[in-house]
Protein backbone atom coordinates (compact mmCIF):
# COMPACT_ATOMS: atom_id res chain seq x y z
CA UNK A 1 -28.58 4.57 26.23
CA UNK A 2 -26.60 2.93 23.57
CA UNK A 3 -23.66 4.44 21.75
CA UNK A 4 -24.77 2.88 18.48
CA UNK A 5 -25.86 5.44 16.06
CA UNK A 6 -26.74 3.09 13.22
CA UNK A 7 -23.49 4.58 11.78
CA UNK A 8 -20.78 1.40 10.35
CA UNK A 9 -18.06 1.94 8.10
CA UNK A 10 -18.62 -0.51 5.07
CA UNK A 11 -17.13 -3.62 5.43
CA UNK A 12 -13.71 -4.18 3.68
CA UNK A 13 -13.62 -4.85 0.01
CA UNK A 14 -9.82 -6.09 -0.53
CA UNK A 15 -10.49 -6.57 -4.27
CA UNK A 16 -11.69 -3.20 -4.71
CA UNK A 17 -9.27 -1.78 -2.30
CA UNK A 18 -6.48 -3.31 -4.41
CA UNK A 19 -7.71 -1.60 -7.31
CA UNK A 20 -7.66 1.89 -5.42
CA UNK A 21 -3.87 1.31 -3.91
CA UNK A 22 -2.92 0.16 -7.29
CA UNK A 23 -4.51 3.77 -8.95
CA UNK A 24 -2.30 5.61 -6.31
CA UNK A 25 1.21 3.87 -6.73
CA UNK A 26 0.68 4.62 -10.65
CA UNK A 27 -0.29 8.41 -9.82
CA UNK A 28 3.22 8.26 -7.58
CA UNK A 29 4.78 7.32 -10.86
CA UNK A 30 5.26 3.66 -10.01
CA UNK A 31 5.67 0.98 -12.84
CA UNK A 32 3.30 -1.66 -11.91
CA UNK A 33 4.66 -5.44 -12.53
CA UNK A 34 2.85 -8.18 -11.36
CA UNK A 35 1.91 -8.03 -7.95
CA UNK A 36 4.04 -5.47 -6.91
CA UNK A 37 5.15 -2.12 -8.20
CA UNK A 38 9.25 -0.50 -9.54
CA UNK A 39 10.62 2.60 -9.12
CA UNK A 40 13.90 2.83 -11.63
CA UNK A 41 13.83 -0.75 -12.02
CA UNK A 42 13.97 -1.71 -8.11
CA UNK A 43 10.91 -3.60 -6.66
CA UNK A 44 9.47 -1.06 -3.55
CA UNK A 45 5.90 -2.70 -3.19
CA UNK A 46 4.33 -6.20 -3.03
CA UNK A 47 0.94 -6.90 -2.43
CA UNK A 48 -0.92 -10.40 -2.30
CA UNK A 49 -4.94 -10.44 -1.47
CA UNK A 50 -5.69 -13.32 1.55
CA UNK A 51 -9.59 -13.31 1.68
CA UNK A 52 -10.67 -9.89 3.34
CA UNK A 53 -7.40 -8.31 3.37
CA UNK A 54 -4.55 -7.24 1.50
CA UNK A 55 -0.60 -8.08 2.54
CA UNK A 56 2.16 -5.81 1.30
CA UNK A 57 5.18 -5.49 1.93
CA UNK A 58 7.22 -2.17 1.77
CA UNK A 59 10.95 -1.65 0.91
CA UNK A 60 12.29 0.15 3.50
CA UNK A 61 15.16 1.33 1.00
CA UNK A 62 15.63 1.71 -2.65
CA UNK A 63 17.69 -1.47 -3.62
CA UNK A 64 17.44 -4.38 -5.62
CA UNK A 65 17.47 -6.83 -2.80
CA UNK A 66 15.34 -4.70 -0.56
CA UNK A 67 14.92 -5.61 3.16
CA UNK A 68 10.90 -5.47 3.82
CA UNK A 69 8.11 -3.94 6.31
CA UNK A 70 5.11 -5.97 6.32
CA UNK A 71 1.77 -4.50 7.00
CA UNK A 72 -1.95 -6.23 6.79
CA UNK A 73 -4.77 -3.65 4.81
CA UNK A 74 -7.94 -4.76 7.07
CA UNK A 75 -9.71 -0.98 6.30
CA UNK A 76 -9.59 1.82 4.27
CA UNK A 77 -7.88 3.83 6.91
CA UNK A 78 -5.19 0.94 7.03
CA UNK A 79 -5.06 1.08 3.02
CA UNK A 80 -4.32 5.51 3.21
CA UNK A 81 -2.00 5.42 6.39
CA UNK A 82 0.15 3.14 4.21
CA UNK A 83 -0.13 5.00 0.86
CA UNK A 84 0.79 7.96 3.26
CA UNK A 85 3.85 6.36 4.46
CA UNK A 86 4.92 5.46 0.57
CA UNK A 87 4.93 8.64 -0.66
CA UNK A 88 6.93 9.69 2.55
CA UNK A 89 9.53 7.03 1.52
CA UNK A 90 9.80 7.77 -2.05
CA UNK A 91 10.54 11.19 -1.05
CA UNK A 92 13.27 10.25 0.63
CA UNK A 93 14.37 8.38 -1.51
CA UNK A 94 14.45 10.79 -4.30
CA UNK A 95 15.98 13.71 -1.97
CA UNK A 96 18.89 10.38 -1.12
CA UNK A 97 19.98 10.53 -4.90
């Protein structure tokens, strides 16, 4: 008996994707500049599409140089555990001021 139920996730659309993550760092009140995205003037995401997937990169604190975490969007679960761990960082970042 197979465990296939006919049942696949869609495959990965990073275009489309990149549209989606860039709707919810606006609705997190980031300013969107080029390929990345500001909070009070200091760069906190970067994102680049490479074929079927998106790389961003993550300040792990609020400063103008920031030091990075780089993460690989291969799925939509990939693309909301990482808006997930945004808005945890900008809340600490806003309770750090």
């Amino acid at each position: 008996m197979s465990d296939d139920w006919g049942f696949a996730p869609p495959p990965f659309d990073a275009e489309q994707a990149l549209v989606q993550l860039r709707r919810a760092l606006r609705d997190l009140q980031l300013a969107e500049r080029g390929n990345g995205a500001e909070l009070r003037g200091k760069r906190v995401v970067e994102w680049q599409v490479d074929g079927s997937t998106i790389q961003l990169r993550i300040a792990r604190r609020l400063a103008i140089t920031p030091e990075w975490d780089k993460a690989t969007l291969r799925s939509a679960a990939d693309q909301r555990k990482w808006v997930d761990e945004i808005k945890k960082r900008l809340a600490r970042w806003q309770n750090d001021d």
